[in-house]
Structure formats: C-alpha cells, structure tokens
PDB file of N, CA and C in Angstrom:
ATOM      1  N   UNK A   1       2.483 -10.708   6.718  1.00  0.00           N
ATOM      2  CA  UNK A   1       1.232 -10.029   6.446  1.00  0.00           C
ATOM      3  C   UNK A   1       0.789 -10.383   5.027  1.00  0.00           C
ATOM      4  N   UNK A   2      -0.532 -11.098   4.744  1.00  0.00           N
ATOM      5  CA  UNK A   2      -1.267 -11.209   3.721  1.00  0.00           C
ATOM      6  C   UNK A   2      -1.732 -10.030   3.272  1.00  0.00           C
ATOM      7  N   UNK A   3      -1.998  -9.443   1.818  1.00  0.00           N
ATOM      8  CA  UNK A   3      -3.088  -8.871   1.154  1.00  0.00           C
ATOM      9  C   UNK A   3      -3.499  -9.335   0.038  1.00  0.00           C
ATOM     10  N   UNK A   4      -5.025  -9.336   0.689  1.00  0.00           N
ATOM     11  CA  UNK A   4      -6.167  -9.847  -0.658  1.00  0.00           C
ATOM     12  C   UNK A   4      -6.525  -8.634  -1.107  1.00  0.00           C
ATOM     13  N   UNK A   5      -6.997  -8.893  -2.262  1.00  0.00           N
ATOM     14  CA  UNK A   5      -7.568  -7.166  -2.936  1.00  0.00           C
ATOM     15  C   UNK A   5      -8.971  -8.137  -3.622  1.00  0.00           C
ATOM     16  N   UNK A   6      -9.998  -7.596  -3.420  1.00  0.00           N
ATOM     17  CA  UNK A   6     -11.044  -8.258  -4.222  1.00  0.00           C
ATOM     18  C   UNK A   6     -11.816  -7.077  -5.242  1.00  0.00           C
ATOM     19  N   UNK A   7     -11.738  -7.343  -6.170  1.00  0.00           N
ATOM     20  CA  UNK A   7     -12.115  -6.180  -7.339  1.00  0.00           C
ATOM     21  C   UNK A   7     -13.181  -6.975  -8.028  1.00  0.00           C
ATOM     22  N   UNK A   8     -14.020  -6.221  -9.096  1.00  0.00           N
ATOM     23  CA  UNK A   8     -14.856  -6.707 -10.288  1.00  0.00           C
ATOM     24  C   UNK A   8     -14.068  -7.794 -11.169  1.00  0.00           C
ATOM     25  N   UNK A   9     -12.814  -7.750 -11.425  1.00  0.00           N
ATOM     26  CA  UNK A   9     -12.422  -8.751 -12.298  1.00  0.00           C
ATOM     27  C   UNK A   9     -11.898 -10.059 -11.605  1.00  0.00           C
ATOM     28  N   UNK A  10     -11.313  -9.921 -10.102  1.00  0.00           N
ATOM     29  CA  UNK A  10     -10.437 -10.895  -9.887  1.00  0.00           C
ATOM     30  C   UNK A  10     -10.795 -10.907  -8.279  1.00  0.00           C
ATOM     31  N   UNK A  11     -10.129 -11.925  -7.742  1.00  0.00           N
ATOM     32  CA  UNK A  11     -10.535 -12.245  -6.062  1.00  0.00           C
ATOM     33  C   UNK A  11      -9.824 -13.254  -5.501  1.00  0.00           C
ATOM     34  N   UNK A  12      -9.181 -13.526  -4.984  1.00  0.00           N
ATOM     35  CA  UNK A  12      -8.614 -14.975  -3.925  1.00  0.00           C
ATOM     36  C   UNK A  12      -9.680 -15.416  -3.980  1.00  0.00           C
ATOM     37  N   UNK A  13      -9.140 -16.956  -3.385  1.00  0.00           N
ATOM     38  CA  UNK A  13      -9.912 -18.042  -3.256  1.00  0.00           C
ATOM     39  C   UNK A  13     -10.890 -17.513  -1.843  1.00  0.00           C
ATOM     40  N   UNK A  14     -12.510 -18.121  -1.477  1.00  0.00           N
ATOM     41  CA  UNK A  14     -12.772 -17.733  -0.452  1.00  0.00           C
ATOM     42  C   UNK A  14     -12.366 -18.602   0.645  1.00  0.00           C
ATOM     43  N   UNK A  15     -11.742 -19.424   0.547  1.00  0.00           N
ATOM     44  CA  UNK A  15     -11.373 -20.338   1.380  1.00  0.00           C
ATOM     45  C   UNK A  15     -10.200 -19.346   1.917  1.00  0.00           C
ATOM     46  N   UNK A  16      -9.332 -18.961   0.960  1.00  0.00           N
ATOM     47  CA  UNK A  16      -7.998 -18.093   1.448  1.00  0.00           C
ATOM     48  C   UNK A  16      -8.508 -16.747   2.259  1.00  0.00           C
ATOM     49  N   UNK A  17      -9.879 -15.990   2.047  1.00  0.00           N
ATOM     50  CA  UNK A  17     -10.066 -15.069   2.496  1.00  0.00           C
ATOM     51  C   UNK A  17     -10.417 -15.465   4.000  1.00  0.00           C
ATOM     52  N   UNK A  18     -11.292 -16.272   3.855  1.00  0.00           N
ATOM     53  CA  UNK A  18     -11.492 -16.857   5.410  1.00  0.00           C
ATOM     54  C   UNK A  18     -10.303 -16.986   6.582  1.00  0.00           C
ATOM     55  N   UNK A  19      -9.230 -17.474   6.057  1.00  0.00           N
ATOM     56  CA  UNK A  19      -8.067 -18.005   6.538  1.00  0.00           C
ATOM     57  C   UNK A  19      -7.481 -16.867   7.236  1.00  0.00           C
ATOM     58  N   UNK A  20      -7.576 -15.582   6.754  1.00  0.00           N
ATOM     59  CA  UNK A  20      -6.870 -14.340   6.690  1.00  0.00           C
ATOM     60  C   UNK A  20      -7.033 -14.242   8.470  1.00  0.00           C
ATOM     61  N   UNK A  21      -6.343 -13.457   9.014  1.00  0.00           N
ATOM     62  CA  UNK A  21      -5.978 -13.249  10.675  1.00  0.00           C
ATOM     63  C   UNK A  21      -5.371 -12.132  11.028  1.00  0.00           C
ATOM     64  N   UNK A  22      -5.062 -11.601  12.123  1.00  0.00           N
ATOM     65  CA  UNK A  22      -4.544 -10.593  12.323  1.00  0.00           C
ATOM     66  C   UNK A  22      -2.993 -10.446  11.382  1.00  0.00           C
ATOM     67  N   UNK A  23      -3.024  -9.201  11.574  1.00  0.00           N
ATOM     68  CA  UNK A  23      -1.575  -8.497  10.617  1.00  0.00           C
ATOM     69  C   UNK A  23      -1.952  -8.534   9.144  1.00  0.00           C
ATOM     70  N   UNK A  24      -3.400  -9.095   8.645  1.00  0.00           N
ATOM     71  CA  UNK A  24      -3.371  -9.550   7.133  1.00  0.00           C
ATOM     72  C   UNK A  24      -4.553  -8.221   6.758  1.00  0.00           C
ATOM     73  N   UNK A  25      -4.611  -7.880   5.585  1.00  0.00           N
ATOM     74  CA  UNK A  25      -5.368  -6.933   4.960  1.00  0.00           C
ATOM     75  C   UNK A  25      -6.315  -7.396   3.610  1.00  0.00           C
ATOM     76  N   UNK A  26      -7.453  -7.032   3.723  1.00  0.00           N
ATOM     77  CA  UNK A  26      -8.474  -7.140   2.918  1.00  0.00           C
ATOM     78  C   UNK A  26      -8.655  -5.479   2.250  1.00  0.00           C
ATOM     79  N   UNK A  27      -8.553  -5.812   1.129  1.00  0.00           N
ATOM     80  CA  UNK A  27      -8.978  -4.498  -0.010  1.00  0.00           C
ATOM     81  C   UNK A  27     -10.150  -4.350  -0.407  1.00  0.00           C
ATOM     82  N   UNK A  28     -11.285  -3.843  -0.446  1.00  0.00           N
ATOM     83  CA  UNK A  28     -12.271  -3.853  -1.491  1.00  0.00           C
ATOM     84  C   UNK A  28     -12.145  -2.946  -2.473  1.00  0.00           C
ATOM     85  N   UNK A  29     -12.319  -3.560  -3.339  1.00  0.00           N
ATOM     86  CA  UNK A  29     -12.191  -2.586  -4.720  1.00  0.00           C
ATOM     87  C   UNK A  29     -12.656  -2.175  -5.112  1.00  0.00           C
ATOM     88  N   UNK A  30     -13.359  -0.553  -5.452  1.00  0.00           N
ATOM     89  CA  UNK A  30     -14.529   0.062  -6.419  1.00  0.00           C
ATOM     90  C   UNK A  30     -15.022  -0.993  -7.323  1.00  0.00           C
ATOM     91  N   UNK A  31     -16.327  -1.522  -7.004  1.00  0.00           N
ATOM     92  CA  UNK A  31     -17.232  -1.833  -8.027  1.00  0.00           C
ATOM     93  C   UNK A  31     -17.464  -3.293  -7.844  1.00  0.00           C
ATOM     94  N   UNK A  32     -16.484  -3.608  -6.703  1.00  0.00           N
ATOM     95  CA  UNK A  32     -16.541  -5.470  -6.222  1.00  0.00           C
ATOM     96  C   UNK A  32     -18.053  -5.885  -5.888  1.00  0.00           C
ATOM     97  N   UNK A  33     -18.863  -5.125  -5.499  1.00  0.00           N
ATOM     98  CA  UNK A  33     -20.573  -5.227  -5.008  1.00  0.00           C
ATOM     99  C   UNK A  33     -20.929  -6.099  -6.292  1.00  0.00           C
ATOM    100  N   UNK A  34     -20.663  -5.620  -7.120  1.00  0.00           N
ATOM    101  CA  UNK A  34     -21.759  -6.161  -8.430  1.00  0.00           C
ATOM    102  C   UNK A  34     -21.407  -7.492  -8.705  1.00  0.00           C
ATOM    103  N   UNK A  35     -20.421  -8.109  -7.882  1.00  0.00           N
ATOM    104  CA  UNK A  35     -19.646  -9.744  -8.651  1.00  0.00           C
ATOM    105  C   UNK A  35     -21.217 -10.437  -7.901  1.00  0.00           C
ATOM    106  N   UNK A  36     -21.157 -11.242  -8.844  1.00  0.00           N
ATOM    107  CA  UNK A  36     -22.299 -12.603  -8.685  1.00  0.00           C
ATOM    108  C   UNK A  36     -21.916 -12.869  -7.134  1.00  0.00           C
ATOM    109  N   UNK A  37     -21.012 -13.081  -7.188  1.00  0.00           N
ATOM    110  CA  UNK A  37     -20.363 -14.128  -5.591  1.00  0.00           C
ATOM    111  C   UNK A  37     -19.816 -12.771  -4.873  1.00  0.00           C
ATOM    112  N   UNK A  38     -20.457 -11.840  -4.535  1.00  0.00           N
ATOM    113  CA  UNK A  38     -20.449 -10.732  -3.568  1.00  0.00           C
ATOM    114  C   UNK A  38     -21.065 -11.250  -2.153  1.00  0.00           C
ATOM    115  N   UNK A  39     -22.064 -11.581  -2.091  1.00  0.00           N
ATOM    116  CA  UNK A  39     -22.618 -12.301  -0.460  1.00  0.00           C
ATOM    117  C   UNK A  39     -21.710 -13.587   0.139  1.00  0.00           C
ATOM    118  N   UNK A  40     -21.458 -14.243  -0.854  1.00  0.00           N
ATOM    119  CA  UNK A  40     -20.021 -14.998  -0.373  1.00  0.00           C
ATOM    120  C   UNK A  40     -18.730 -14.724   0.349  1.00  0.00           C
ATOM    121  N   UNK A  41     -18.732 -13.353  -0.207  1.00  0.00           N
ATOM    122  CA  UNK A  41     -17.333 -12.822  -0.168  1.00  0.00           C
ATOM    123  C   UNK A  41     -17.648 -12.336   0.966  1.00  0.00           C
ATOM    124  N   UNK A  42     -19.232 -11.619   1.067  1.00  0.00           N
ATOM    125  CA  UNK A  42     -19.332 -10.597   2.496  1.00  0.00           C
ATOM    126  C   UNK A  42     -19.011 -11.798   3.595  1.00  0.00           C
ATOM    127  N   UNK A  43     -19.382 -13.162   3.758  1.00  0.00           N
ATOM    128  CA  UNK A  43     -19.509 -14.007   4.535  1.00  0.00           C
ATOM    129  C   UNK A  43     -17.761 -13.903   5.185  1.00  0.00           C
ATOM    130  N   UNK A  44     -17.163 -14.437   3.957  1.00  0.00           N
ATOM    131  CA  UNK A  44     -15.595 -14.757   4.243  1.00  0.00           C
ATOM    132  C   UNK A  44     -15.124 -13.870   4.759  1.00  0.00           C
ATOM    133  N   UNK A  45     -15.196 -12.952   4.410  1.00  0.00           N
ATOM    134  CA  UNK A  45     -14.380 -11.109   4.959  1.00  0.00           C
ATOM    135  C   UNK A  45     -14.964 -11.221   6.383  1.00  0.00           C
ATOM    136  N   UNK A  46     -16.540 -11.505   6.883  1.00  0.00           N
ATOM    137  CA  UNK A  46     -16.546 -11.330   8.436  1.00  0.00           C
ATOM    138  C   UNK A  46     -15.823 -11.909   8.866  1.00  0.00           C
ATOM    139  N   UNK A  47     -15.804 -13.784   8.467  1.00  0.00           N
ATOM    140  CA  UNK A  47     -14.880 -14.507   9.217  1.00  0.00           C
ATOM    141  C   UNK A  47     -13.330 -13.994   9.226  1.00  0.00           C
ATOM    142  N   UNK A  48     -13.441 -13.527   9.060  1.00  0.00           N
ATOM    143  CA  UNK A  48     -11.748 -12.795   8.796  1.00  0.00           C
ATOM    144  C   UNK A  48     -11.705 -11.856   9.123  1.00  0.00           C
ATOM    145  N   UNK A  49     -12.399 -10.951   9.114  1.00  0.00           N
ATOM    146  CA  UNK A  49     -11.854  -9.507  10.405  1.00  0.00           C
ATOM    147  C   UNK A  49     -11.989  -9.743  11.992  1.00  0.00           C
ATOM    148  N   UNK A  50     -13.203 -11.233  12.141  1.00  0.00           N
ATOM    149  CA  UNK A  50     -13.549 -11.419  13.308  1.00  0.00           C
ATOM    150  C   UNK A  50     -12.145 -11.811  13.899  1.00  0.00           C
ATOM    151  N   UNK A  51     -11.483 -12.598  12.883  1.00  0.00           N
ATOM    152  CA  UNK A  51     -10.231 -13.278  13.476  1.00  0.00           C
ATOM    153  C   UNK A  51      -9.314 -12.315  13.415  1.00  0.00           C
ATOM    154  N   UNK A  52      -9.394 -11.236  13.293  1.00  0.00           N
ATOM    155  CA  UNK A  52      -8.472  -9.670  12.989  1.00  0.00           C
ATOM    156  C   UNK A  52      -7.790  -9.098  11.941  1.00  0.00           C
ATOM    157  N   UNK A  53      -8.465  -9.520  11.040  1.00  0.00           N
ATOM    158  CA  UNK A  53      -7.957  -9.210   9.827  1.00  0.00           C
ATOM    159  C   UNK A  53      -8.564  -7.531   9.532  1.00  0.00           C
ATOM    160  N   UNK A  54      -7.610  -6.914   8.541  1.00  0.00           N
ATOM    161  CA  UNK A  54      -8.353  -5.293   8.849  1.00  0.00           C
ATOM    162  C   UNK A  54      -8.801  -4.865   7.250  1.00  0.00           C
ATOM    163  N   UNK A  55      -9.538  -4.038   7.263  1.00  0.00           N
ATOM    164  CA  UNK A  55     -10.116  -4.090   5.983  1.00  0.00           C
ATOM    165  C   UNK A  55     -10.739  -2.818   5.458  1.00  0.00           C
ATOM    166  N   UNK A  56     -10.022  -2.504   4.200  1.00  0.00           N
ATOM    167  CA  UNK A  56      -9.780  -1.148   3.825  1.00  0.00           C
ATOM    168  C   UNK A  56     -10.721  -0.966   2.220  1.00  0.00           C
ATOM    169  N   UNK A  57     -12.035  -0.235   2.621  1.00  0.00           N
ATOM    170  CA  UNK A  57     -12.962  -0.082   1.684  1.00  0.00           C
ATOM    171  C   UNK A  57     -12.934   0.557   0.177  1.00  0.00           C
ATOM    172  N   UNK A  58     -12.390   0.266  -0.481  1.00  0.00           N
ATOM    173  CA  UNK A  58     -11.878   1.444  -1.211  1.00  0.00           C
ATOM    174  C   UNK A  58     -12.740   1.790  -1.981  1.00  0.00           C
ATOM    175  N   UNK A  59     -14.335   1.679  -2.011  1.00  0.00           N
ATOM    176  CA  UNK A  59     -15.229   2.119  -2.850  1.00  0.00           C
ATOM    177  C   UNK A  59     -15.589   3.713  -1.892  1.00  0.00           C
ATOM    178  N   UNK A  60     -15.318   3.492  -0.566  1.00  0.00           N
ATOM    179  CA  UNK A  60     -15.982   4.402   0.087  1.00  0.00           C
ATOM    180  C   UNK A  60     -14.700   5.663  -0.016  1.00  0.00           C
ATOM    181  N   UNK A  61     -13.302   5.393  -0.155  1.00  0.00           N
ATOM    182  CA  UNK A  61     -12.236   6.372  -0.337  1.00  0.00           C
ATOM    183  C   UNK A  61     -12.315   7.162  -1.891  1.00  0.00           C
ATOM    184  N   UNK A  62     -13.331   6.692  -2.938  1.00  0.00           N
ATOM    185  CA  UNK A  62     -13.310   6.939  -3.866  1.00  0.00           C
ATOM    186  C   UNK A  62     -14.111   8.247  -4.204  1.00  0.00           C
TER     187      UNK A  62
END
C-alpha cells in the first residue's frame, strides 16, 4: 500500500499520483487548493481513484 499526502508545501510526482491503484491512499492536506498546480493534481487523483485508489480529504475533517 502506497501513501501520497499532497499539502501546500510538498506533493509526489504527478506521474506517481496517477500510477496509484487499489490498496494505495491519497491525502489531501488543509490548504493544498491554493498550490499553482492544484488542477493538475485534481486530474491525477481522478486517474487514480478511478483505478481504486481511496482518498481521504483532510481539509473537509478539519
């Protein structure tokens, strides 16, 4: 099992986020919206939950 965590300061590669598949976890991190390369990221994260990756919002747990 992979975990990416994507925050305001830091992020995997989007190539690596794409890659992500079932059993693997995506983080969002309070305040990740505001990165320049946020619509990028939204892109990669679909391709990656589509492939079953699961993905845990953490702006919205906040």
């Amino acid at each position: 099992m992979a975990v990416s965590i994507i925050s305001p300061a830091a992020a995997p590669a989007l190539g690596d986020v794409r890659a992500l598949g079932e059993r693997d976890l995506i983080i969002i991190a309070a305040g990740c919206r505001g990165r320049r390369d946020w619509p990028r990221y939204m892109d990669a994260i679909g391709v990656a939950v589509t492939r079953g990756a699961r993905l845990i919002n953490a702006e919205e747990t906040v």
